[in-house]
C-alpha atoms as a PDB file:
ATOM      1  CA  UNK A   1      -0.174  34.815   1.609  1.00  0.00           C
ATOM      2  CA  UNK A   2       2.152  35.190   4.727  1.00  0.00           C
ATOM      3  CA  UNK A   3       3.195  38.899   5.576  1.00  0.00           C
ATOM      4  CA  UNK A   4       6.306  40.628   5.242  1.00  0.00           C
ATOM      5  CA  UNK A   5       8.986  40.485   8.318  1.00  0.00           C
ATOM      6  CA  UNK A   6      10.420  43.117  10.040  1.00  0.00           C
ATOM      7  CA  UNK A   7      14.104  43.579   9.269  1.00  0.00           C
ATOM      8  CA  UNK A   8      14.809  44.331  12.963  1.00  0.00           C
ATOM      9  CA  UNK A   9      13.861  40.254  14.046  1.00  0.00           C
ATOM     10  CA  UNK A  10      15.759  39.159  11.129  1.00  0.00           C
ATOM     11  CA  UNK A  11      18.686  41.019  11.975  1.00  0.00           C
ATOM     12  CA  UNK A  12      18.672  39.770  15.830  1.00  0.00           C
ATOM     13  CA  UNK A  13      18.261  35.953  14.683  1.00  0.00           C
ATOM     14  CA  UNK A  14      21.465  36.053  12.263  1.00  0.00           C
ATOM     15  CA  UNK A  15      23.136  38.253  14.874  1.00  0.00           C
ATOM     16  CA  UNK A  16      22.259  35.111  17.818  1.00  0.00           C
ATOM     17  CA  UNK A  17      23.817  32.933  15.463  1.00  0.00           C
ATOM     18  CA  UNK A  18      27.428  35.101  15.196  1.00  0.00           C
ATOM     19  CA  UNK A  19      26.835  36.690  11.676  1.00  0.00           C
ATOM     20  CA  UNK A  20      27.317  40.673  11.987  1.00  0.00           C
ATOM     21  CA  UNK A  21      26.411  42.680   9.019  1.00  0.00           C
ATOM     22  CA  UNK A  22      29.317  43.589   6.785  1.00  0.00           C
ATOM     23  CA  UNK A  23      27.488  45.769   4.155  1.00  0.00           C
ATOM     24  CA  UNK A  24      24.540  47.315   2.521  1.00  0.00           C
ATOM     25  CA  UNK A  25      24.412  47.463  -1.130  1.00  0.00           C
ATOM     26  CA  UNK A  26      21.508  49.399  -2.298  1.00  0.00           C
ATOM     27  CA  UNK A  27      18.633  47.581  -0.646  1.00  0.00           C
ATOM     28  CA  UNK A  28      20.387  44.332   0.289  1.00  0.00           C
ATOM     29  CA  UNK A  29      22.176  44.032   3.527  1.00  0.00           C
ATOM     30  CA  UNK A  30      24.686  41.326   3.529  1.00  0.00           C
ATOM     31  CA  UNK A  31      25.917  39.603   6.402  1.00  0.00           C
ATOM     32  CA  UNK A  32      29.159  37.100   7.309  1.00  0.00           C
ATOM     33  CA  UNK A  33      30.719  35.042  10.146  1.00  0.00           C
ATOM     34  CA  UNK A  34      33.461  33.187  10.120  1.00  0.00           C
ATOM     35  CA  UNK A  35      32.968  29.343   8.877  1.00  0.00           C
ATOM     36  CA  UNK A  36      29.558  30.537   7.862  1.00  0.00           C
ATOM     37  CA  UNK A  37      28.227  31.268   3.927  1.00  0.00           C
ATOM     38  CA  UNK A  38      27.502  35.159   2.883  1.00  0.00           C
ATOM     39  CA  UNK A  39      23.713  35.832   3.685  1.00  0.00           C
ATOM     40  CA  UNK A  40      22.074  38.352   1.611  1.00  0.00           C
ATOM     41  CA  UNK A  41      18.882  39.822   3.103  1.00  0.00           C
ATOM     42  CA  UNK A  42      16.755  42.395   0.604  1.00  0.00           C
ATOM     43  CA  UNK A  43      15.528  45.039   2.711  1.00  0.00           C
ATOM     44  CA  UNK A  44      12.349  47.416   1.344  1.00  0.00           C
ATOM     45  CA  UNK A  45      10.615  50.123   3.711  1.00  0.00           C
ATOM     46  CA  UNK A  46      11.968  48.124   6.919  1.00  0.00           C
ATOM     47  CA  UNK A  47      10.217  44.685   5.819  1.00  0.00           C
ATOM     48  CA  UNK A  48      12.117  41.297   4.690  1.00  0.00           C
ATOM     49  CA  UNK A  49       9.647  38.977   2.154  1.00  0.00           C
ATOM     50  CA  UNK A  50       8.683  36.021   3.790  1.00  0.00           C
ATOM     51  CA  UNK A  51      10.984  33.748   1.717  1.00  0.00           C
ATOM     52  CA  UNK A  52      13.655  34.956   3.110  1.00  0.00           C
ATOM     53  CA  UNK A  53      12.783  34.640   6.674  1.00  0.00           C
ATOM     54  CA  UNK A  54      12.327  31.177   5.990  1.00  0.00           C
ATOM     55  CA  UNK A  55      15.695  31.356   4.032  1.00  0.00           C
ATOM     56  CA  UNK A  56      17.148  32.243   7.677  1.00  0.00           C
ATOM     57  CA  UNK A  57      15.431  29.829   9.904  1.00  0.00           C
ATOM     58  CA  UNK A  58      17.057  27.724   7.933  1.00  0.00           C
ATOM     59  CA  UNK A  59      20.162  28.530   8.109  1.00  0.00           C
ATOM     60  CA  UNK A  60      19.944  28.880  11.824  1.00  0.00           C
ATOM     61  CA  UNK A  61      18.341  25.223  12.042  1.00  0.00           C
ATOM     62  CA  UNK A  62      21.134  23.778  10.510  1.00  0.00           C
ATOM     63  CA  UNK A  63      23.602  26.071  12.388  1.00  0.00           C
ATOM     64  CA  UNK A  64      22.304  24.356  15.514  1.00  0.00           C
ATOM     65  CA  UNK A  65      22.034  20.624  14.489  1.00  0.00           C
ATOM     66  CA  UNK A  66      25.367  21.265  13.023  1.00  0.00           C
ATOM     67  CA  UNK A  67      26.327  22.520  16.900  1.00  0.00           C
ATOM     68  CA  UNK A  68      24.941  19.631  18.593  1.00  0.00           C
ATOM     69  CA  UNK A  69      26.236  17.150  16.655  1.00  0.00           C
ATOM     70  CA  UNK A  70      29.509  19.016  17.424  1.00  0.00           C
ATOM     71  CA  UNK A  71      28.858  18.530  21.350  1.00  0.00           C
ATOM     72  CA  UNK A  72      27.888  15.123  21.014  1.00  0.00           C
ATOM     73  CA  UNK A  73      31.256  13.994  19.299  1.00  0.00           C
ATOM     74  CA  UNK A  74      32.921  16.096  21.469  1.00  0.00           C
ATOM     75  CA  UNK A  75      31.029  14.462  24.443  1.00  0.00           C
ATOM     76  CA  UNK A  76      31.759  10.657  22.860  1.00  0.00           C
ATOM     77  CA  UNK A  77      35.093  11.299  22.638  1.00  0.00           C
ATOM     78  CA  UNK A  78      35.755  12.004  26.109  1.00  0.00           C
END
């Protein structure tokens, strides 16, 4: 079974990515960026569940394909 995550690496990956963290409610810290979807990370004794690491790599892979596909249009269209 894969081990918990600390909350600190989560927190700097969605930060690289623009997202800041808006709120805490109870346990779950939610973060936001413009032109992005509401990411809610549950947070217990400093640790993140692996799903939800993986939840977040995703959304940072896509984040990035989305980018280059952004620069190469832009670049095409020059």
């Amino acid at each position: 079974m894969p081990s918990p995550v600390r909350f600190a690496k989560v927190r700097k990956q969605l930060e690289g990515v623009g997202y800041r963290l808006v709120r805490v409610s109870s346990s779950h810290h939610i973060f936001d960026r413009p032109g992005g979807p509401l990411v809610s990370i549950p947070v217990h004794n400093n640790l993140v569940k692996p799903f939800y690491a993986k939840q977040v790599a995703k959304i940072i892979a896509a984040d990035k394909a989305k980018g280059e596909t952004k620069k190469r249009q832009t670049e095409e269209g020059k």
